[in-house]
Structure formats: C-alpha cells, structure tokens
N, C-alpha and C. Protein backbone atom coordinates (compact mmCIF):
# COMPACT_ATOMS: atom_id res chain seq x y z
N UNK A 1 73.27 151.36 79.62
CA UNK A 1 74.46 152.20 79.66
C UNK A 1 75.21 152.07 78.34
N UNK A 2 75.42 153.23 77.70
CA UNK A 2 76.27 152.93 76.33
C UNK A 2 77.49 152.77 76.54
N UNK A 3 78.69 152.43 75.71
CA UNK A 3 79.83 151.95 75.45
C UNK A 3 80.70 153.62 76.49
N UNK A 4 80.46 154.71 76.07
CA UNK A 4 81.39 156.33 76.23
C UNK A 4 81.08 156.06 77.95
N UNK A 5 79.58 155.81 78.04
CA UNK A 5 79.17 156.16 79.83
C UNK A 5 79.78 155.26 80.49
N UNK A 6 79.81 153.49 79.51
CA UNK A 6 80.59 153.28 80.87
C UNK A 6 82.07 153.30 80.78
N UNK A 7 82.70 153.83 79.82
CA UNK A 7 84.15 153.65 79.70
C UNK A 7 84.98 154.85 79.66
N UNK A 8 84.25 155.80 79.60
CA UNK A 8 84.90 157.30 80.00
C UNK A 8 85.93 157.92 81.03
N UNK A 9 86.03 157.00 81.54
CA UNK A 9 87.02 157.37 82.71
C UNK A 9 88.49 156.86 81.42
N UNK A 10 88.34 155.80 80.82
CA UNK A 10 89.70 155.46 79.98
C UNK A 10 89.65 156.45 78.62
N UNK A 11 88.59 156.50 78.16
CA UNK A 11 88.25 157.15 76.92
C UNK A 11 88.56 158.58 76.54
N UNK A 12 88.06 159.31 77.73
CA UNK A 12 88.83 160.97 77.60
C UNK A 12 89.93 161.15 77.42
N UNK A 13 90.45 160.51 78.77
CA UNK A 13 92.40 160.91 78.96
C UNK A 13 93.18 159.88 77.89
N UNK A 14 92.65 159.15 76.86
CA UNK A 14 93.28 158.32 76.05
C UNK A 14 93.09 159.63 74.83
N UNK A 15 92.09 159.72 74.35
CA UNK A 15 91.60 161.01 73.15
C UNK A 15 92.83 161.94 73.61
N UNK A 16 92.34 162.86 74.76
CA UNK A 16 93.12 163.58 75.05
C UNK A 16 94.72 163.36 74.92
N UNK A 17 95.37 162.04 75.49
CA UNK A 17 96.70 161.91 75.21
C UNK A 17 96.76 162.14 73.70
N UNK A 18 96.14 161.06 72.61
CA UNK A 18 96.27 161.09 71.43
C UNK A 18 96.48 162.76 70.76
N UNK A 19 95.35 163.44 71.07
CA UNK A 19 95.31 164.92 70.35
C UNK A 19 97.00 165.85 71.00
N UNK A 20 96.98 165.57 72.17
CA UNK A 20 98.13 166.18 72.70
C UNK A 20 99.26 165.99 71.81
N UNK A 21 99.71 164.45 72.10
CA UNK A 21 100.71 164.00 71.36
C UNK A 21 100.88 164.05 69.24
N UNK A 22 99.46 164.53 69.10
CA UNK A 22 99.59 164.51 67.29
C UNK A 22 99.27 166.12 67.41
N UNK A 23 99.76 167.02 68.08
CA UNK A 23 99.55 168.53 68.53
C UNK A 23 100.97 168.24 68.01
N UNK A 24 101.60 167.78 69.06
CA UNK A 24 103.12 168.16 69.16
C UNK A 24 103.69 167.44 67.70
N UNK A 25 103.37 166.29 66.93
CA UNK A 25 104.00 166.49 65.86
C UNK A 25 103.51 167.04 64.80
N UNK A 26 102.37 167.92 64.99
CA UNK A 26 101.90 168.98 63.98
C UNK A 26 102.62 170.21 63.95
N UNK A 27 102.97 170.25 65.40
CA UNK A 27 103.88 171.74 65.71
C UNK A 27 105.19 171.55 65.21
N UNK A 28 105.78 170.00 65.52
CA UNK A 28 107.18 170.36 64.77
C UNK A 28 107.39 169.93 63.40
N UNK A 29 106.20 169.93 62.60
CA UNK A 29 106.31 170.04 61.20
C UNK A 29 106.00 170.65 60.56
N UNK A 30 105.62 171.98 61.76
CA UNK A 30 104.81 173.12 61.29
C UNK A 30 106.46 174.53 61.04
N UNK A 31 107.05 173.97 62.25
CA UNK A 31 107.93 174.69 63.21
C UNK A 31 109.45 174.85 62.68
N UNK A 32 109.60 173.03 62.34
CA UNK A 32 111.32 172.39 62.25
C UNK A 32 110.96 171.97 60.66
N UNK A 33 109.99 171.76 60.16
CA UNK A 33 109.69 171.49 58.89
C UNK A 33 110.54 169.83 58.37
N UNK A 34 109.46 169.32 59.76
CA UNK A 34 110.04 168.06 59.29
C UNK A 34 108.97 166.94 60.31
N UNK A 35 108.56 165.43 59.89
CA UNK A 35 107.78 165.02 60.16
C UNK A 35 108.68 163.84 61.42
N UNK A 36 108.07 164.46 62.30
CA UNK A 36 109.04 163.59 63.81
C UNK A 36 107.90 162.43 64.46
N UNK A 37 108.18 160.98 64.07
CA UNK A 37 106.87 160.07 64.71
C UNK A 37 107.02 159.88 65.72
N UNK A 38 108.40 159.83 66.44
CA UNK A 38 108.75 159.48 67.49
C UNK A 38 108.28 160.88 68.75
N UNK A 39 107.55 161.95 68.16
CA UNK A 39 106.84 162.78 69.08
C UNK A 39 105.52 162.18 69.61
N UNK A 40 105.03 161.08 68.88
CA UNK A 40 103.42 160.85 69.00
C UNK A 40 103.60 159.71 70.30
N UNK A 41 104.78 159.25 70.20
CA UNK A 41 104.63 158.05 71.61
C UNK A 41 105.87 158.52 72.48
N UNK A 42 106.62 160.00 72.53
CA UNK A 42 108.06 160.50 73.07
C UNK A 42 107.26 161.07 74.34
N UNK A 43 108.42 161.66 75.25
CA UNK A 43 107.75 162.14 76.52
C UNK A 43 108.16 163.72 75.97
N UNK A 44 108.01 165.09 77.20
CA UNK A 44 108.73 166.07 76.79
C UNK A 44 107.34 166.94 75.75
N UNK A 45 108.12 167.95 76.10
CA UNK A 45 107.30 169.19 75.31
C UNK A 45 106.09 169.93 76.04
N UNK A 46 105.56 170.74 74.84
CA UNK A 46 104.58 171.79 75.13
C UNK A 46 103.38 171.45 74.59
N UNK A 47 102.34 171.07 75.56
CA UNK A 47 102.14 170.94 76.95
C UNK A 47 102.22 169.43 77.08
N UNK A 48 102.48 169.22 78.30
CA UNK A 48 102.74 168.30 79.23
C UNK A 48 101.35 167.00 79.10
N UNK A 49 101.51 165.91 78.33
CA UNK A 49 100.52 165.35 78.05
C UNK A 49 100.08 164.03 79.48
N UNK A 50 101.26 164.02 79.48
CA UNK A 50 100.99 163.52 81.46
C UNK A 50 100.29 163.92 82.23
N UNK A 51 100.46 165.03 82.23
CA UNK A 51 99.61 166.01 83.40
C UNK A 51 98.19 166.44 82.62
N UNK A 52 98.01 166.62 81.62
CA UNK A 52 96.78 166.53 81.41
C UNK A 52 95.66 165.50 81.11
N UNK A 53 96.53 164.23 80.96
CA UNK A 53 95.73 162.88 81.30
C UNK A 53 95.07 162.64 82.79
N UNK A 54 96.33 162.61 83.89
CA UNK A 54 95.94 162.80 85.11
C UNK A 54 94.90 163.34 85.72
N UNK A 55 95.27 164.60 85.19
CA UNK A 55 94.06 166.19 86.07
C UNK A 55 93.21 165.86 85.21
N UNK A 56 93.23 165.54 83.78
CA UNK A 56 91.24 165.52 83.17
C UNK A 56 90.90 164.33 83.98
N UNK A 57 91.63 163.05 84.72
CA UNK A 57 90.68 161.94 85.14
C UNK A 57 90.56 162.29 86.55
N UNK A 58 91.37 163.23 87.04
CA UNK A 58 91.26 163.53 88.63
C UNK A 58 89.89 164.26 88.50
N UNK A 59 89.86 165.55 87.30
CA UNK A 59 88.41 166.67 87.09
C UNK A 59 87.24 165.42 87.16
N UNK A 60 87.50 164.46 86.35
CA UNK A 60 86.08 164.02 86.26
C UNK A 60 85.85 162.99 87.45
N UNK A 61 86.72 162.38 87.82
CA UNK A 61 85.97 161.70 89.31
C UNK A 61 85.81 162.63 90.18
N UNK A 62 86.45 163.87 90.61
CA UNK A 62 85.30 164.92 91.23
C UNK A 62 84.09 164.93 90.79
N UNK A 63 83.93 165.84 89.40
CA UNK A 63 82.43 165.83 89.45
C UNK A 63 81.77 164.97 89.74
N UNK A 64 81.91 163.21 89.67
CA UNK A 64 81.38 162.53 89.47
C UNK A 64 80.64 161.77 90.95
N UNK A 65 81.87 161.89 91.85
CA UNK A 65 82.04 161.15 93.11
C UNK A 65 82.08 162.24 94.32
N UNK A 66 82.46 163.33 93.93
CA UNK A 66 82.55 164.90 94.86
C UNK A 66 84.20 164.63 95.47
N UNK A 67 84.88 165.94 96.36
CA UNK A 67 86.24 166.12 96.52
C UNK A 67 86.13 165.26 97.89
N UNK A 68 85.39 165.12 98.42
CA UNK A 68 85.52 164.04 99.71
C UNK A 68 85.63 162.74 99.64
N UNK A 69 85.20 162.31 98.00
CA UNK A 69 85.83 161.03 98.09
C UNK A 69 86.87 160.43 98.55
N UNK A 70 87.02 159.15 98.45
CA UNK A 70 88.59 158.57 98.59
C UNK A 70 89.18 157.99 97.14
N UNK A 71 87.99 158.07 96.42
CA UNK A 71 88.83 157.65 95.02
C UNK A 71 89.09 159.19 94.67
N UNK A 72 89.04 160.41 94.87
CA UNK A 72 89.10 161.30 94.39
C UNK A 72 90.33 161.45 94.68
N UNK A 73 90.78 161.50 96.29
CA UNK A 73 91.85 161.81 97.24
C UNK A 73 93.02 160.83 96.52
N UNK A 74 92.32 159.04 95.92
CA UNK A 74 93.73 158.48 95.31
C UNK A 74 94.59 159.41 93.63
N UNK A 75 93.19 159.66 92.84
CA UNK A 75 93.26 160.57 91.70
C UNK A 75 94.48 161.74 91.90
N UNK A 76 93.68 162.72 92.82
CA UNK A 76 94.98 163.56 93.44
C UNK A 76 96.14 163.57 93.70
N UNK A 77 96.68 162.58 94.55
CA UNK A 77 98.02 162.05 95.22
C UNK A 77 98.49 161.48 93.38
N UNK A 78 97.59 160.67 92.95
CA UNK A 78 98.15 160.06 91.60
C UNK A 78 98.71 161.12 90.76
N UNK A 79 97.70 162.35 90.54
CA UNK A 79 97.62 163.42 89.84
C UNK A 79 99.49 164.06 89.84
N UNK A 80 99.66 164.20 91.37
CA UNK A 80 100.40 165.00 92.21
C UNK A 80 101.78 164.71 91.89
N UNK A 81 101.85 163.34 91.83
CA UNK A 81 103.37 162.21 92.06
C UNK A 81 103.75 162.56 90.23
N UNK A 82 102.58 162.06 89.28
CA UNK A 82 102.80 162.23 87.92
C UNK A 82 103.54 163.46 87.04
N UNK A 83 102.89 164.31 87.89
CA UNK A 83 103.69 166.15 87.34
C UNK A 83 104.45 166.37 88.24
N UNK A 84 104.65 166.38 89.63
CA UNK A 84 106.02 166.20 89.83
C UNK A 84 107.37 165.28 89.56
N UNK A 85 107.21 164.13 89.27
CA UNK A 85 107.86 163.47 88.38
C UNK A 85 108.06 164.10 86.78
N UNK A 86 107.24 163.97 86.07
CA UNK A 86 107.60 164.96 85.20
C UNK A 86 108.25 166.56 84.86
N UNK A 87 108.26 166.86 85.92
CA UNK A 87 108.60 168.49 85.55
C UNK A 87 110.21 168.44 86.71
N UNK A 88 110.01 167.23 87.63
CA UNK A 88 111.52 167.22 88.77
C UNK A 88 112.21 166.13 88.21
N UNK A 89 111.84 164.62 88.11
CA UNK A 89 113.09 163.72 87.86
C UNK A 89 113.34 163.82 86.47
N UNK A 90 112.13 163.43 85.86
CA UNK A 90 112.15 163.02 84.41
C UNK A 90 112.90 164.67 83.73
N UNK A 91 112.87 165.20 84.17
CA UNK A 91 113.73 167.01 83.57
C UNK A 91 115.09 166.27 83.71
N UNK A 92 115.45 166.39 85.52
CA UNK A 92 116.63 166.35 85.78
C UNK A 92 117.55 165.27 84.64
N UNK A 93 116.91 164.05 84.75
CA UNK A 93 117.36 162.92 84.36
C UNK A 93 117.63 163.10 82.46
N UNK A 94 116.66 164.11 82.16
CA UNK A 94 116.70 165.08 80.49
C UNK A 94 118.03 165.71 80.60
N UNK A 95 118.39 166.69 81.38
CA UNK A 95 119.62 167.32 81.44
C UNK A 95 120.34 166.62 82.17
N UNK A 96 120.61 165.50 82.82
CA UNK A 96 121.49 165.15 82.99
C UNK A 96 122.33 164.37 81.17
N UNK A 97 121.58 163.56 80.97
CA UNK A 97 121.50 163.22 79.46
C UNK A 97 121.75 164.00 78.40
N UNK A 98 121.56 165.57 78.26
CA UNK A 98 122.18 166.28 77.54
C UNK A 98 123.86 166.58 77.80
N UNK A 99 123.82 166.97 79.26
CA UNK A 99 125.47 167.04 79.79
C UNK A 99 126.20 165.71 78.78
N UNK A 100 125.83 164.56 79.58
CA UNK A 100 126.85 163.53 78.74
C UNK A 100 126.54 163.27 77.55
N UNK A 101 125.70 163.77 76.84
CA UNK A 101 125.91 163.50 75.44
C UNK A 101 126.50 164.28 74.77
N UNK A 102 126.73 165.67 75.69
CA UNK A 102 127.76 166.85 75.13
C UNK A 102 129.52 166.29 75.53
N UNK A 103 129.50 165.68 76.58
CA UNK A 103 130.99 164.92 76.89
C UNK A 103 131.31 163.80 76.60
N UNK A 104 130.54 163.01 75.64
CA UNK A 104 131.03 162.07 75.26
C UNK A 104 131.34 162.52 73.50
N UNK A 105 130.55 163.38 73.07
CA UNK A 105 130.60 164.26 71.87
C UNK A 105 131.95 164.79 71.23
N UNK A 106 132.30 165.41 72.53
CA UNK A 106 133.64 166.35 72.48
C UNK A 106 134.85 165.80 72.51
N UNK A 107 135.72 165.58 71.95
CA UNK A 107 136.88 164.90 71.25
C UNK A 107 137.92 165.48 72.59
N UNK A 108 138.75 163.87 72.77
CA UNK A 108 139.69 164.32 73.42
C UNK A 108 139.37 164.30 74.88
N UNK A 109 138.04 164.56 75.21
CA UNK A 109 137.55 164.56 76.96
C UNK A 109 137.38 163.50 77.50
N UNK A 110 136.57 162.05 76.92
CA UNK A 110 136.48 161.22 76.93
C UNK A 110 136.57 159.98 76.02
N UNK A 111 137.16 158.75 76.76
CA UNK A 111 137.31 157.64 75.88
C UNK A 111 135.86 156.75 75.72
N UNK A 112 135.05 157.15 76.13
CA UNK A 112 134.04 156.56 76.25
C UNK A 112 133.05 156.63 74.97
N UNK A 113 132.73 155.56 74.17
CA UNK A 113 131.99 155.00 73.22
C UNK A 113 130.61 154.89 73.22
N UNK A 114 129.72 155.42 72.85
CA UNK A 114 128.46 155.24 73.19
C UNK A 114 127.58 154.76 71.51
N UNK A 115 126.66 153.35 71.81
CA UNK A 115 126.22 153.29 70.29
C UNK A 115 125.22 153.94 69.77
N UNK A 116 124.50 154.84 70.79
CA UNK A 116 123.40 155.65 70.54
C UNK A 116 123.27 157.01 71.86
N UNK A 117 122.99 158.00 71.26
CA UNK A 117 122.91 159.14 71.93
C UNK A 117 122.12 158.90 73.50
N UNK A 118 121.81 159.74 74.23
CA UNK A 118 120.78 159.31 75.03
C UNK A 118 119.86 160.61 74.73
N UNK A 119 118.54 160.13 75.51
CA UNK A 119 117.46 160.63 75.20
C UNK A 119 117.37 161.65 76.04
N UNK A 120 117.03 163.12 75.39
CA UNK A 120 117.22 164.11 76.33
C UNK A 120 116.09 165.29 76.54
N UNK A 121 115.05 164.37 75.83
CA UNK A 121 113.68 165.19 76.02
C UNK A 121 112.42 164.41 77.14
N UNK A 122 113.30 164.08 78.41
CA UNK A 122 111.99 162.88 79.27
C UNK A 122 111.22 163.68 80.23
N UNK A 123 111.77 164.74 80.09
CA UNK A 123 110.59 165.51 81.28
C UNK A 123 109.73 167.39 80.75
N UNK A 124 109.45 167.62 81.88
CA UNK A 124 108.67 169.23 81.52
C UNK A 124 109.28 169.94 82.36
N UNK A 125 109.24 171.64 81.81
CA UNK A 125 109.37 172.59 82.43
C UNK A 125 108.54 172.73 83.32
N UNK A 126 108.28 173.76 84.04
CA UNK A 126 106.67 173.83 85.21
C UNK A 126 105.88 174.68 84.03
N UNK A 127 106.54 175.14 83.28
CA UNK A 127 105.28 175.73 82.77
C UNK A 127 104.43 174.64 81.73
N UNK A 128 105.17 173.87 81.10
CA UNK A 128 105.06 173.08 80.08
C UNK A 128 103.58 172.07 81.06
N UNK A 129 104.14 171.96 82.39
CA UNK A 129 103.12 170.88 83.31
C UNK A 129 101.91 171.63 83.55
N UNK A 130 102.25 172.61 83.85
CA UNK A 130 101.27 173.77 84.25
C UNK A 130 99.72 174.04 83.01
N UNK A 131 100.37 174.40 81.87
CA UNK A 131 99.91 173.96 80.84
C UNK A 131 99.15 172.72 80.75
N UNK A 132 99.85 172.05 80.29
CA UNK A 132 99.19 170.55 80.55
C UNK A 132 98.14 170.37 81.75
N UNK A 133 98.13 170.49 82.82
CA UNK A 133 97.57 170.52 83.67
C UNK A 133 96.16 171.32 83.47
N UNK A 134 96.34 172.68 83.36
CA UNK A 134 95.15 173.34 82.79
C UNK A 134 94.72 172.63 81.77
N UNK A 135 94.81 172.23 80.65
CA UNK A 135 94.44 171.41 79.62
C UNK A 135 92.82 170.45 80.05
N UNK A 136 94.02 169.53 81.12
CA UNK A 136 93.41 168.03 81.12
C UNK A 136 91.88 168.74 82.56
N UNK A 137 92.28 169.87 83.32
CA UNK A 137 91.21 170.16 84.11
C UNK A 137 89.62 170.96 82.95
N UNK A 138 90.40 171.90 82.46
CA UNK A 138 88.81 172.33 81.57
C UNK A 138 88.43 171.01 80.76
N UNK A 139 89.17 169.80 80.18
CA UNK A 139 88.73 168.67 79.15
C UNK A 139 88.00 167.90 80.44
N UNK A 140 88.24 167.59 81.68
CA UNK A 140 87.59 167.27 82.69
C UNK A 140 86.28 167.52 83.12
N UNK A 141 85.85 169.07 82.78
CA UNK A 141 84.89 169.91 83.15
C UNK A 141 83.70 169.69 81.85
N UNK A 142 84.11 169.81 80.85
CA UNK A 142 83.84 169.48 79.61
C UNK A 142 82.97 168.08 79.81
N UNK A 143 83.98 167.48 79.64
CA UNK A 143 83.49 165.42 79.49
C UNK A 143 83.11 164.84 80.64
C-alpha cells in the first residue's frame, strides 16, 4: 500500500483546505490589492472551506464503504453539524461582532474600551457553504 492509499482520507481534505484557503488570499490580492496572510488560516469567505473538507471526506467514504455504512452515516451527521455551524452560529456570532465593533467605535455611545477589534468574518453565507460544499463533493468523486 503506498503512502496517498493509505492516508487519503487526511490527504485530500488537507490539499483541498490548503488550495481553498491560498484561493482566498489570491482573490484578495487580486481584488483589495493587498496581501492578507491571515486569510490562509482565517474562517469566512467564498467558498466555505469547512464544508468542503467535510463533504470531500463524507464523498469519499461513500464511495469507498457505500451510503449504508455507519462510518458513512457518522461522516454525514459530522458533515451536517460543520455547515450548519458555519453558515448559523459562526455568521450569527460574525454579525453579532460587527454590531459591537460599530458601538464601541462610535463616540459618545459607549464608555467601553476595547484593545482590539473583534473578529467579524467567523462564519458563511448559505451560499458561500453551498459552494463549498459542492466543491469538496466533485474533489470527493475525483480522489
């Protein structure tokens, strides 16, 4: 068994994260004209590199094991919890974080001191997951 056959289950959805995440800071230095590192390990954006890690390792233990498995059925539920978390809390918890960084911003509203902004890019749109999602299923089908 070579090194890819037996380690492919980590190996795809790791590639795959990598290309996703050096996508997105190709785009915003393509885009904002400026070189952002903190995109290559950040959450957030187009497409959803979560969800296409997930669904390419959910695609390939199907093919591998068939949809009646039970490691397939854990893949799924795993798949499931990951992009809804991403596109429901990790959003909400994004805009909640934009609100107060706009009211602590604004002079006069609040006395409140903050030593660093908060982070307001932690989740996906549905389309952004959706995306992503398609992604990681054809790289599944593929590998």
């Amino acid at each position: 068994m070579n090194f890819y056959t037996q380690y492919r289950y980590l190996i795809v959805p790791i590639v795959l994260w990598f290309c996703i995440q050096s996508f997105k800071v190709i785009w915003d230095l393509i885009v904002e004209h400026k070189f952002n590192f903190k995109r290559i390990l950040g959450a957030g954006g187009m497409p959803s590199s979560h969800s296409a890690i997930v669904t390419a390792l959910s695609t390939m233990i199907a093919r591998e094991y068939g949809l009646e498995s039970p490691i397939f059925a854990i893949a799924i539920i795993f798949s499931a919890v990951v992009m809804y978390d991403a596109a429901g809390v990790r959003r909400a918890a994004g805009k909640q974080a934009e609100l107060l960084n706009k009211i602590v911003e604004t002079p006069g509203l609040t006395s409140v001191q903050m030593s660093e902004k908060l982070v307001e890019v932690l989740g996906h749109t549905p389309i952004q997951v959706f995306v992503g999602a398609a992604m990681g299923i054809i790289v599944g089908l593929i590998f």
